[in-house]
Protein backbone atom coordinates (compact mmCIF):
# COMPACT_ATOMS: atom_id res chain seq x y z
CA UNK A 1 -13.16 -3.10 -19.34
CA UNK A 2 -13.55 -2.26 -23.03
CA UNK A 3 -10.28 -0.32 -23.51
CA UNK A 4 -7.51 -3.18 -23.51
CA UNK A 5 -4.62 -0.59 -23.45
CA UNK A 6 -6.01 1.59 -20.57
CA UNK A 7 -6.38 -1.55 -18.94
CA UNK A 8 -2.48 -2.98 -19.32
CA UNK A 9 -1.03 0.57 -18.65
CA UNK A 10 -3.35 0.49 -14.79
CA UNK A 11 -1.97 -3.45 -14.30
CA UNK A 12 1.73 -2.18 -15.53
CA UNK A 13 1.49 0.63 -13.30
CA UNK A 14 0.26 -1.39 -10.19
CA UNK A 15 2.73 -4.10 -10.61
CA UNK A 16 4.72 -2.21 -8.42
CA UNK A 17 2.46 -3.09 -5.81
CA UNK A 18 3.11 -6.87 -6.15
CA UNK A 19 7.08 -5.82 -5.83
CA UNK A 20 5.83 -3.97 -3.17
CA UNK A 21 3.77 -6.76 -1.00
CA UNK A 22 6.74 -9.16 -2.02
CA UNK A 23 9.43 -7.03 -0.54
CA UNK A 24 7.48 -6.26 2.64
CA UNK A 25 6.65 -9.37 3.69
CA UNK A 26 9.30 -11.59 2.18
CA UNK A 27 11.47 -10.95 5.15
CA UNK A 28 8.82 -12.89 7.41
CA UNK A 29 10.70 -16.25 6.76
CA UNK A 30 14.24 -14.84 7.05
CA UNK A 31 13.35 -12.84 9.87
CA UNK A 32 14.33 -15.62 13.13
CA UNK A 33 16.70 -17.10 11.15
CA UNK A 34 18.95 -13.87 10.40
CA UNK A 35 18.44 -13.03 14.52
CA UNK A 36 20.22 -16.81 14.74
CA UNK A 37 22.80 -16.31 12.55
CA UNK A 38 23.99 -12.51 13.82
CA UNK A 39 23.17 -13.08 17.30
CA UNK A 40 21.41 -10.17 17.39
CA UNK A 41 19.31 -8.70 20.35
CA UNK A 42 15.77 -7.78 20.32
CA UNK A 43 16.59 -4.11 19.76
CA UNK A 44 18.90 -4.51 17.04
CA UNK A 45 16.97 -7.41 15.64
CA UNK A 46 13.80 -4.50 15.66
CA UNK A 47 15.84 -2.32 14.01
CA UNK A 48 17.21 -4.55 11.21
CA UNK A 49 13.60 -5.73 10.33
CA UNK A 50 11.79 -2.21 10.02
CA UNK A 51 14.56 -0.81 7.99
CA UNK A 52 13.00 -1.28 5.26
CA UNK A 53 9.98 0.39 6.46
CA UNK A 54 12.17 3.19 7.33
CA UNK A 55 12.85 3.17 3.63
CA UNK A 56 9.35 3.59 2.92
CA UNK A 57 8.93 6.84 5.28
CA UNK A 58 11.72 8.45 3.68
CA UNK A 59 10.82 7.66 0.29
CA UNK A 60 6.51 8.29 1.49
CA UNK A 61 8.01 11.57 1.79
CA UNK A 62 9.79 12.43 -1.14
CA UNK A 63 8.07 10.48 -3.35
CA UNK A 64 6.23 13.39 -4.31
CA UNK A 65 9.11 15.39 -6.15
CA UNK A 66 10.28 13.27 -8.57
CA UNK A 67 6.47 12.44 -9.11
CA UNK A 68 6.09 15.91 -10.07
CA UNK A 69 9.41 17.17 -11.19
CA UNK A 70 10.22 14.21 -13.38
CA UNK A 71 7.05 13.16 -14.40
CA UNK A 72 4.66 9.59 -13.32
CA UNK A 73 6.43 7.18 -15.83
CA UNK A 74 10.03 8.09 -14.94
CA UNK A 75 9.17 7.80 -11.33
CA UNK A 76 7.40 4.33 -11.92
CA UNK A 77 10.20 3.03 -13.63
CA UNK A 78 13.24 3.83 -11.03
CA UNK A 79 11.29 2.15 -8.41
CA UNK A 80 11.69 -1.36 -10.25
CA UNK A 81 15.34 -0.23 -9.94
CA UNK A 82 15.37 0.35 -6.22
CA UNK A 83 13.81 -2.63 -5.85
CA UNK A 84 16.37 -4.76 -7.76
CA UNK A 85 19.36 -3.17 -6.17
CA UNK A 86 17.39 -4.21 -2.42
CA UNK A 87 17.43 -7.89 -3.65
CA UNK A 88 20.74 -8.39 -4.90
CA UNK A 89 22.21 -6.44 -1.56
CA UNK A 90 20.35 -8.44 1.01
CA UNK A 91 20.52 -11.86 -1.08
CA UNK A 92 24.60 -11.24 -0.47
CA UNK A 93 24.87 -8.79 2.74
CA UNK A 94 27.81 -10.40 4.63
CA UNK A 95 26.56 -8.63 7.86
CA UNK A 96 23.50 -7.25 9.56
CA UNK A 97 24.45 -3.58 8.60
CA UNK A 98 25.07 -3.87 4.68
CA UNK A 99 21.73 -5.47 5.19
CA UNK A 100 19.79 -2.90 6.49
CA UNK A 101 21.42 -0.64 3.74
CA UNK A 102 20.25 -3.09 1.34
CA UNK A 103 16.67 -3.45 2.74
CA UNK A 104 16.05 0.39 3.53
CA UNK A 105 17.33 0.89 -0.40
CA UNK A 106 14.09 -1.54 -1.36
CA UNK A 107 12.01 0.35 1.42
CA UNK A 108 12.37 3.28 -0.38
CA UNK A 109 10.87 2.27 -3.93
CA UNK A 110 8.03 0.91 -1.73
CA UNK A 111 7.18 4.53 -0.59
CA UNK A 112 7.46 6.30 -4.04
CA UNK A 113 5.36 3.70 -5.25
CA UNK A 114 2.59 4.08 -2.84
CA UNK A 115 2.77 7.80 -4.22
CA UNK A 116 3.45 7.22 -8.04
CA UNK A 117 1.78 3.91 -9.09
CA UNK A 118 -1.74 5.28 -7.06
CA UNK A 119 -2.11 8.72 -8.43
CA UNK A 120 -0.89 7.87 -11.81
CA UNK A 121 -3.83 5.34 -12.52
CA UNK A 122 -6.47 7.72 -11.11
CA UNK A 123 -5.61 10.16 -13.32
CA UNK A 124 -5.74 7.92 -16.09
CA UNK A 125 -8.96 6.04 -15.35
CA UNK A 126 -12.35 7.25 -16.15
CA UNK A 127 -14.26 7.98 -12.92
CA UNK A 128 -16.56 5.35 -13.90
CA UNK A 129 -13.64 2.72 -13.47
CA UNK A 130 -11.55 4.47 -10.81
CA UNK A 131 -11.95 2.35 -7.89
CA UNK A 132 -11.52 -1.05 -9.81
CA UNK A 133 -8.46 0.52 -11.91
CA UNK A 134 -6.80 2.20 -8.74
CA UNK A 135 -7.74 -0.58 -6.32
CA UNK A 136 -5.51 -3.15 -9.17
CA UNK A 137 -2.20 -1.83 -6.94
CA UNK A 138 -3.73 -3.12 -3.87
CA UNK A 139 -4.59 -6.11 -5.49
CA UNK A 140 -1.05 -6.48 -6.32
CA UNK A 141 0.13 -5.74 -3.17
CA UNK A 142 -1.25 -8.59 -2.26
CA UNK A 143 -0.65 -10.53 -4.64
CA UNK A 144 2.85 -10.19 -4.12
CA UNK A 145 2.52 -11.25 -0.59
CA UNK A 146 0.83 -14.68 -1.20
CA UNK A 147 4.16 -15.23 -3.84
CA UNK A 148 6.25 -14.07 -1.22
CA UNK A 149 4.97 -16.43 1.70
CA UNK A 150 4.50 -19.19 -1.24
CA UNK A 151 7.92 -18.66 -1.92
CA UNK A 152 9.41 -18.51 1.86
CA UNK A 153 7.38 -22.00 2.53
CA UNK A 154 9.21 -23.49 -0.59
CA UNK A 155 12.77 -22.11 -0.25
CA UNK A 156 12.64 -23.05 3.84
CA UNK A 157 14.30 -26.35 3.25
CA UNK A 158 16.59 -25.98 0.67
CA UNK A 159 19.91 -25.33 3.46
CA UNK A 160 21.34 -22.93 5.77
CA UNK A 161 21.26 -19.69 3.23
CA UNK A 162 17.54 -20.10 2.51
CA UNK A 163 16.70 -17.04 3.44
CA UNK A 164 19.41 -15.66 0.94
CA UNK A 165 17.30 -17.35 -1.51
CA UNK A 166 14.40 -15.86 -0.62
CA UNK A 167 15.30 -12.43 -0.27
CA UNK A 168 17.39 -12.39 -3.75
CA UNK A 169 14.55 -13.83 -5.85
CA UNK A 170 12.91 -10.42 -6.27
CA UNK A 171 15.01 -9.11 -8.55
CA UNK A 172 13.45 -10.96 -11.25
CA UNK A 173 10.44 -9.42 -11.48
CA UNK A 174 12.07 -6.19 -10.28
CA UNK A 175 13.62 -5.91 -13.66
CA UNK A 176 10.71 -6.99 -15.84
CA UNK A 177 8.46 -4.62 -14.21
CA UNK A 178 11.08 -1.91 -15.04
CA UNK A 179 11.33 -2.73 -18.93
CA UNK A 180 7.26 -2.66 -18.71
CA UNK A 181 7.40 0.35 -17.80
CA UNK A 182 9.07 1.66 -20.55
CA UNK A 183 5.77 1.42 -22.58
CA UNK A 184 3.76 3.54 -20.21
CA UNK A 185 2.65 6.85 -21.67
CA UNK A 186 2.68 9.47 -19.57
CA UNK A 187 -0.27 10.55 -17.47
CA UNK A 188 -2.61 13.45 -19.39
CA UNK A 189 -3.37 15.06 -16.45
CA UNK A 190 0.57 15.45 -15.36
CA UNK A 191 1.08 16.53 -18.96
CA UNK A 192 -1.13 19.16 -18.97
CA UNK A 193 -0.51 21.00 -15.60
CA UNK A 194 3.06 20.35 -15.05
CA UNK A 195 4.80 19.54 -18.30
CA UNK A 196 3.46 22.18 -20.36
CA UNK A 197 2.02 20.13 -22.96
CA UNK A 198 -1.61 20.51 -23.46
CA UNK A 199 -1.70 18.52 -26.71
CA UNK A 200 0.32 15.43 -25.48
CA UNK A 201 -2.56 15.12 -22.38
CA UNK A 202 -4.99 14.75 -24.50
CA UNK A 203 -3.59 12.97 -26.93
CA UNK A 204 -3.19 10.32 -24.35
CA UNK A 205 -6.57 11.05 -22.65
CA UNK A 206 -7.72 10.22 -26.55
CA UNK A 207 -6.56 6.41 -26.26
CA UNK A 208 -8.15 6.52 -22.87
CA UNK A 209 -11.27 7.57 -24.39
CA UNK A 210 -11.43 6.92 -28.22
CA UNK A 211 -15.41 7.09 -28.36
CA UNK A 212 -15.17 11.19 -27.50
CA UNK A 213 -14.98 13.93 -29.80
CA UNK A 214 -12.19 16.58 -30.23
CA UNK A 215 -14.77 19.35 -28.66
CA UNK A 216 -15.33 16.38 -25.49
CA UNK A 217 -11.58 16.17 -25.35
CA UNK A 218 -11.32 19.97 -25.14
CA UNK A 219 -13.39 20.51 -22.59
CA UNK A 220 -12.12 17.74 -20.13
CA UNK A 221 -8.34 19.25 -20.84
CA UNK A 222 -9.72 23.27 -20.06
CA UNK A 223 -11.06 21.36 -16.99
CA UNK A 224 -7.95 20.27 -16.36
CA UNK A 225 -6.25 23.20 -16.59
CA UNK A 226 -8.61 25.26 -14.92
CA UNK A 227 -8.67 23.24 -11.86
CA UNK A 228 -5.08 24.36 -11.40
CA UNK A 229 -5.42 27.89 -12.16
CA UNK A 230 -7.94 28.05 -9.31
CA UNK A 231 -4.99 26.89 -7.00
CA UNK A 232 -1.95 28.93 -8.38
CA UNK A 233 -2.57 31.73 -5.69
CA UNK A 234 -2.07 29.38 -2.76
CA UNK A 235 1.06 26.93 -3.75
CA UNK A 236 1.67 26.05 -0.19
CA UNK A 237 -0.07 22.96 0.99
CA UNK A 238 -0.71 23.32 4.44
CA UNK A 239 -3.46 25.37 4.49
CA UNK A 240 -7.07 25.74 5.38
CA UNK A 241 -8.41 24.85 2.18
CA UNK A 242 -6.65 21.80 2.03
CA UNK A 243 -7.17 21.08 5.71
CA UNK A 244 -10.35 18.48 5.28
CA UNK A 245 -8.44 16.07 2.56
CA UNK A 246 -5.18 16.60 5.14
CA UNK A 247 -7.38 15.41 7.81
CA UNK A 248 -9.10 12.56 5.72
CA UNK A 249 -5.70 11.18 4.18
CA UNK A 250 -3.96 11.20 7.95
CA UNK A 251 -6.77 9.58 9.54
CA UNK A 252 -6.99 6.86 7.11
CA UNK A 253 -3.44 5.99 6.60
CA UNK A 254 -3.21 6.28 10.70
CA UNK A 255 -6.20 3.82 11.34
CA UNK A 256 -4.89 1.32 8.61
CA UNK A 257 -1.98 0.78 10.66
CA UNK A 258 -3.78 0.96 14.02
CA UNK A 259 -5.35 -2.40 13.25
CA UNK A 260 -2.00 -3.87 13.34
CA UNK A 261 -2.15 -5.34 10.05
CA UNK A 262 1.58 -4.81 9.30
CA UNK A 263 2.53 -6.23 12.40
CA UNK A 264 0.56 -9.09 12.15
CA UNK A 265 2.37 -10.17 8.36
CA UNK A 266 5.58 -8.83 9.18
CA UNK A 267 5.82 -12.07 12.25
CA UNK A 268 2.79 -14.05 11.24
CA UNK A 269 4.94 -17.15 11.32
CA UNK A 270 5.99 -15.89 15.37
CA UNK A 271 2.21 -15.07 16.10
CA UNK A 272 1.19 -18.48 15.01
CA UNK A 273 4.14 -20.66 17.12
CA UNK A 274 2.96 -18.51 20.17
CA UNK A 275 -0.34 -20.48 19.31
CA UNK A 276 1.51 -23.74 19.95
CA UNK A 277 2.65 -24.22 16.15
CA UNK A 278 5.71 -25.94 15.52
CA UNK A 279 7.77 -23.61 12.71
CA UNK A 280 6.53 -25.66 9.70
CA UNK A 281 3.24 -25.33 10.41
CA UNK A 282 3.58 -21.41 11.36
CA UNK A 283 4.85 -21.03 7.52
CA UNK A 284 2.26 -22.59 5.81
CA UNK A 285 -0.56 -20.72 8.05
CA UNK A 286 1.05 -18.01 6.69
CA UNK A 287 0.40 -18.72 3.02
CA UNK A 288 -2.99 -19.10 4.64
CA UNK A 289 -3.09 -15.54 5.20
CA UNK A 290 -1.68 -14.37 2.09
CA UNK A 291 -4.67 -16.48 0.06
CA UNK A 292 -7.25 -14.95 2.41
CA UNK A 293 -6.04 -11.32 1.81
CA UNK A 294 -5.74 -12.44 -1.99
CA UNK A 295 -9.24 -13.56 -2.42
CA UNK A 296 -11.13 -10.61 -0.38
CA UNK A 297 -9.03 -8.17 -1.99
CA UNK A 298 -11.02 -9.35 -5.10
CA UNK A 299 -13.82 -9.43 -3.51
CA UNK A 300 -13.40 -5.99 -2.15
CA UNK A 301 -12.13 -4.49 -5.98
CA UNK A 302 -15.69 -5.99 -7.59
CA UNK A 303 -17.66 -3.85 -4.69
CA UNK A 304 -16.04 -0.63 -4.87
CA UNK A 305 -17.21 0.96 -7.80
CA UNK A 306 -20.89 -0.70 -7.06
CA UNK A 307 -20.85 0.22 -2.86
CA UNK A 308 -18.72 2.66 -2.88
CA UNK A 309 -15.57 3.73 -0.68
CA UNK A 310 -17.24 4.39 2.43
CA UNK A 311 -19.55 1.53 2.72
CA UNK A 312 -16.15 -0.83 2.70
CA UNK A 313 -14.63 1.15 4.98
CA UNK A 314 -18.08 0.18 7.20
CA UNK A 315 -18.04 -3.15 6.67
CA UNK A 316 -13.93 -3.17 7.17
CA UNK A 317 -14.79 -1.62 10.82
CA UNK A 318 -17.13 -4.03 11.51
CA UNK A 319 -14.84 -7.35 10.45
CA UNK A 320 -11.91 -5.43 12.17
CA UNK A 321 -13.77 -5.41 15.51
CA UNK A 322 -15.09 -8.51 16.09
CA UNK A 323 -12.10 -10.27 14.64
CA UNK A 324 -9.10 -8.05 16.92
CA UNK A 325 -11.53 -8.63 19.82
CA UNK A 326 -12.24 -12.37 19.67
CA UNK A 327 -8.32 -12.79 18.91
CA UNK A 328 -7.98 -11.13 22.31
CA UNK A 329 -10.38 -13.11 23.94
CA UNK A 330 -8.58 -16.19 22.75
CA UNK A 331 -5.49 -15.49 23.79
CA UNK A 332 -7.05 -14.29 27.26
CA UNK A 333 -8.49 -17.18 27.63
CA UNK A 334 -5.85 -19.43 26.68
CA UNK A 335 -7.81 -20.97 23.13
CA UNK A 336 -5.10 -21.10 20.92
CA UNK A 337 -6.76 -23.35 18.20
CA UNK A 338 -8.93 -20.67 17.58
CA UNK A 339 -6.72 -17.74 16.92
CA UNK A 340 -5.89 -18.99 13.35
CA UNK A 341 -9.43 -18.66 12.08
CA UNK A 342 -9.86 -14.94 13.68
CA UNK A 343 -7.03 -14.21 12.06
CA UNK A 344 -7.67 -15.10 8.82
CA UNK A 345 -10.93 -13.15 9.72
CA UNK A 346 -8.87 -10.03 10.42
CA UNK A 347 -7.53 -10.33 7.14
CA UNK A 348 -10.53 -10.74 5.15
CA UNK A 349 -11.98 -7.54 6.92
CA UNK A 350 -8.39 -5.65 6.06
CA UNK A 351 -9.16 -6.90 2.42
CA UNK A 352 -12.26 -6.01 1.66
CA UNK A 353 -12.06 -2.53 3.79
CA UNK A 354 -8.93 -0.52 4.37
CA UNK A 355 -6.78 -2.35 2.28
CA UNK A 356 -9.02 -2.26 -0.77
CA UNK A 357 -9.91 1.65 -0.41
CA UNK A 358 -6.76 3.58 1.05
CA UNK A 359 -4.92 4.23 -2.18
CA UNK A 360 -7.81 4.74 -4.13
CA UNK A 361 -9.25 7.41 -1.34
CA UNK A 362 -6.55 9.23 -0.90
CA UNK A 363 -5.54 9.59 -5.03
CA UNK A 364 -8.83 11.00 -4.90
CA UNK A 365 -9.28 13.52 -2.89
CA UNK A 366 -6.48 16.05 -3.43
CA UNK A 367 -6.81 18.94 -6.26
CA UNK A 368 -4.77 18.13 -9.54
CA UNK A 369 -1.78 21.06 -8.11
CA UNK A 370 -1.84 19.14 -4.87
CA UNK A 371 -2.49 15.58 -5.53
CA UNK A 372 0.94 14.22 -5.57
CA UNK A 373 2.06 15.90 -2.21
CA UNK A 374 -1.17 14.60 -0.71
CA UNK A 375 -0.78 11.29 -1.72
CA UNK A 376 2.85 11.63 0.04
CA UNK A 377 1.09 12.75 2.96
CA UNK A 378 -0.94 9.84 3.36
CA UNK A 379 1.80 7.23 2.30
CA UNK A 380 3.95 8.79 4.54
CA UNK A 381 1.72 8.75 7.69
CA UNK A 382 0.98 5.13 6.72
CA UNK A 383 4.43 4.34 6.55
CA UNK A 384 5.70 6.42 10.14
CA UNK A 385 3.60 4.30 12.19
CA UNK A 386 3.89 1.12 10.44
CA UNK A 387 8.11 1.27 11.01
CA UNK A 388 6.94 2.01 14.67
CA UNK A 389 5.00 -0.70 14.78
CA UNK A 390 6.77 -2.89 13.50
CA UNK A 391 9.91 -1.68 15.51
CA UNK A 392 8.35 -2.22 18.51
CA UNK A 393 5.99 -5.31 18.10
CA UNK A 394 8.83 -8.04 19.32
CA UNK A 395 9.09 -5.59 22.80
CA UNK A 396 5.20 -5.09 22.98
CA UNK A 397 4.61 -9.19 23.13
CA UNK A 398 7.48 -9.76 25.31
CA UNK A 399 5.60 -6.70 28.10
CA UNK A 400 2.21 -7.48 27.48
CA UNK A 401 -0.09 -10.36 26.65
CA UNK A 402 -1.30 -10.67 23.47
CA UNK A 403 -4.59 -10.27 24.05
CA UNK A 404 -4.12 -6.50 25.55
CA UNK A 405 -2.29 -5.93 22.14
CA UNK A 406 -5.09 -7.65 20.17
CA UNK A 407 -7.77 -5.48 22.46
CA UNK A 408 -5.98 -2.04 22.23
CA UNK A 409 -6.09 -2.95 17.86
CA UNK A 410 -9.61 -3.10 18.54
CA UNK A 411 -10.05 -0.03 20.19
CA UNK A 412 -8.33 1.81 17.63
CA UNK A 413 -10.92 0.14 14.87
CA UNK A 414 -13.83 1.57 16.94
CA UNK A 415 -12.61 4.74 16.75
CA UNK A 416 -12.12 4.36 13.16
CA UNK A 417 -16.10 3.42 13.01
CA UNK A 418 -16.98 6.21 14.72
CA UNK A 419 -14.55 8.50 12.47
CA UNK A 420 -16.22 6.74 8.77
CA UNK A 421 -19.66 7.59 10.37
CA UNK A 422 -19.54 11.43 10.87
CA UNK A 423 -16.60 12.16 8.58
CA UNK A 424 -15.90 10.18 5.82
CA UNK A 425 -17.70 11.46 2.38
CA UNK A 426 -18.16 9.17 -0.66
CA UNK A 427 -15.87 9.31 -3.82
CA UNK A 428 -17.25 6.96 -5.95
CA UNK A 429 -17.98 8.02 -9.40
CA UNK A 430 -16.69 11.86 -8.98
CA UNK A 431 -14.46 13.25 -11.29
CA UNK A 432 -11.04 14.30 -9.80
CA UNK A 433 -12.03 17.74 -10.86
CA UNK A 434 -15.01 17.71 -9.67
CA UNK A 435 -14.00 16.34 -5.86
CA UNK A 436 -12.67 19.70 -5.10
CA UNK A 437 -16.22 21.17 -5.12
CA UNK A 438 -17.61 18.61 -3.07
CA UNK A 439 -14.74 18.69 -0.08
CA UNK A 440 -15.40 22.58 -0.67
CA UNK A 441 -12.10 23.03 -1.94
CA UNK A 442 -11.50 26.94 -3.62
């Protein structure tokens, strides 16, 4: 990466993603102990963990105004407020429903920033560099869940309001990330087609690119421009024309959660002591996880500009299958000591597959009028069924074994092999201008 500032404004930006991966799975080692200490039932208990996630589905939703009304930095720097405010409330929530205030406050600067911090990278990064640039959030993501498991496993035995601890500690790096922010510029493309000024987009797509000419920098801001103009007769998103990157943001957001991979960090520490693993143990299998997911979301970042999107997705399918399947044959079969290492498989397959290409595919695809609403559409889709899943995990172990829930994950990921074959196209190295022309977009 040869252009130092391009490359701090893309790490600033996806820095919400580590507040992001820290807030969703920091509540994994408060989780038991907060059912203890409100007596609460399994329903309640449900409820009071996915609040945050319903957070995220309202916030997946609406994301997109204040993306587009207000601008990407303004956006990007709120949601290090939201997140702040969610730490301090649940550090000191005297009861279980000023908690779930607290969390769903936090679960809603998770879904803006799975609209903002996305988009606004891609349409800062050079297509050359998209996938690596864009794919940084994810790598934050998680990131912030190997600090927030690293963090659970150290706080654990430091008394009985631990999990205060562990919950509050966020707002540190909340409110550094929102000071960062304050030295983002705003993104060209944003400038351009909704703020009305032409010469501040590409001013800033001039520090992007310093090596191009005024005429170069021209012609990329008509392009710009123009790509909205062909959309100005047809405002309305849901539409035909917009109906295949509709279909390809739902379906992707839908299978990433269809693996179970939310479910599976939310009560890692639970899945592992249903293995036979005292609680100690179950903790520091988790940070297992959170190193595993660390080091093939690297791994998966390096190949995406050189393999492209849809080749990870492939090799995601593949890693999905066989590890969801021989976690339900362990269980099945009653070979617990096992189930660790297929798990950490699982994750390495999320890593270097879905969770390496989701945000980058779907910040791709849209037109510049439509991006920010599409990206909502995905983040929200992602978001709806992971606050069902993870609502209704704790009843689905307690009705069925877990290896039909491991096998019915793996279904899901066959379908979702069967989907990248005959549907998926390739992004890599397309311009975000020119992706309309190849989804056929008008």
């Amino acid at each position: 990466m040869h252009n130092k500032k391009l490359f701090i404004w893309a790490l600033t930006s996806a820095l919400a993603g580590f507040l992001f991966g820290f807030d969703t799975v920091v509540i994994s080692g408060a989780e038991q102990t907060i059912q203890t200490l409100w007596g609460l039932s399994a329903g309640i208990h449900g409820l009071a963990i996915s609040m945050a996630l319903w957070g995220t589905v309202i916030g997946s939703l609406v994301g997109g105004w204040p993306t587009e009304k207000f601008g990407r930095k303004k956006t990007l720097t709120w949601i290090g407020i939201l997140y702040f405010v969610s730490a301090v409330g649940s550090a000191y929530a005297p009861e279980v429903y000023s908690f779930m205030i607290a969390r769903f406050i936090g679960g809603l600067g998770v879904g803006i920033s799975t609209v903002a911090a996305p988009l606004y990278i891609s349409e800062i990064a050079p297509a050359k560099d998209r996938g690596k640039l864009a794919g940084m959030f994810q790598f934050n993501i998680v990131f912030g869940i190997l600090v927030a498991f690293l963090s659970n496993a150290l706080l654990a035995g430091i008394g009985d309001n631990a999990w205060r601890w562990m919950l509050g500690v966020e707002a540190i790096p909340a409110l550094i990330y929102s000071v960062m922010c304050f030295g983002l510029p705003e993104s060209p493309r944003w400038l351009i087609t909704h703020g009305n000024d032409r010469q501040g987009g590409m001013d800033v797509f001039r520090r992007i690119n310093p090596e191009l000419s005024d005429v170069e920098l021209e012609t990329i801001a008509d392009e710009v421009a123009a790509s909205v103009k062909q959309v100005d007769h047809a405002e309305k998103f849901f539409t035909p024309r917009l109906m295949k990157p509709i279909s390809l943001a739902f379906l992707i957001a839908f299978f990433n959660q269809l693996s179970g991979i939310n479910a599976i960090l939310y009560f890692a520490p639970r899945i592992f002591e249903m293995t036979g693993l005292e609680e100690s143990a179950a903790l520091l299998q988790s940070i297992g996880i959170g190193v595993t997911n660390l080091i093939f979301t690297f791994v998966g970042l390096w190949l995406i500009d050189r393999l492209g999107r849809r080749t990870l997705l492939y090799i995601g399918s593949f890693g999905y299958i066989a590890s969801l399947g021989l976690c339900a044959w362990a269980f099945s079969t009653e070979n617990f000591a096992i189930v660790p290492a297929f798990i950490f498989a699982f994750i390495a397959a999320h890593a270097i597959g879905q969770g390496a290409v989701i945000w980058v595919f779907i910040s791709e695809i849209f037109p510049n009028r439509n991006r920010a609403a599409g990206q909502s559409l995905g983040s929200f889709t992602h978001w709806i069924f992971a606050a069902l899943l993870t609502l209704f995990f704790p009843k689905m172990v307690e009705a069925f074994s877990p290896s039909i829930v491991f096998g019915f994950f793996c279904f899901m990921m066959i379908l979702q092999l069967v989907w990248v074959k005959f549907l998926v196209p390739e992004t890599k190295g397309v311009s975000l201008e020119d992706m309309q022309a190849k989804l056929g977009i008008k």
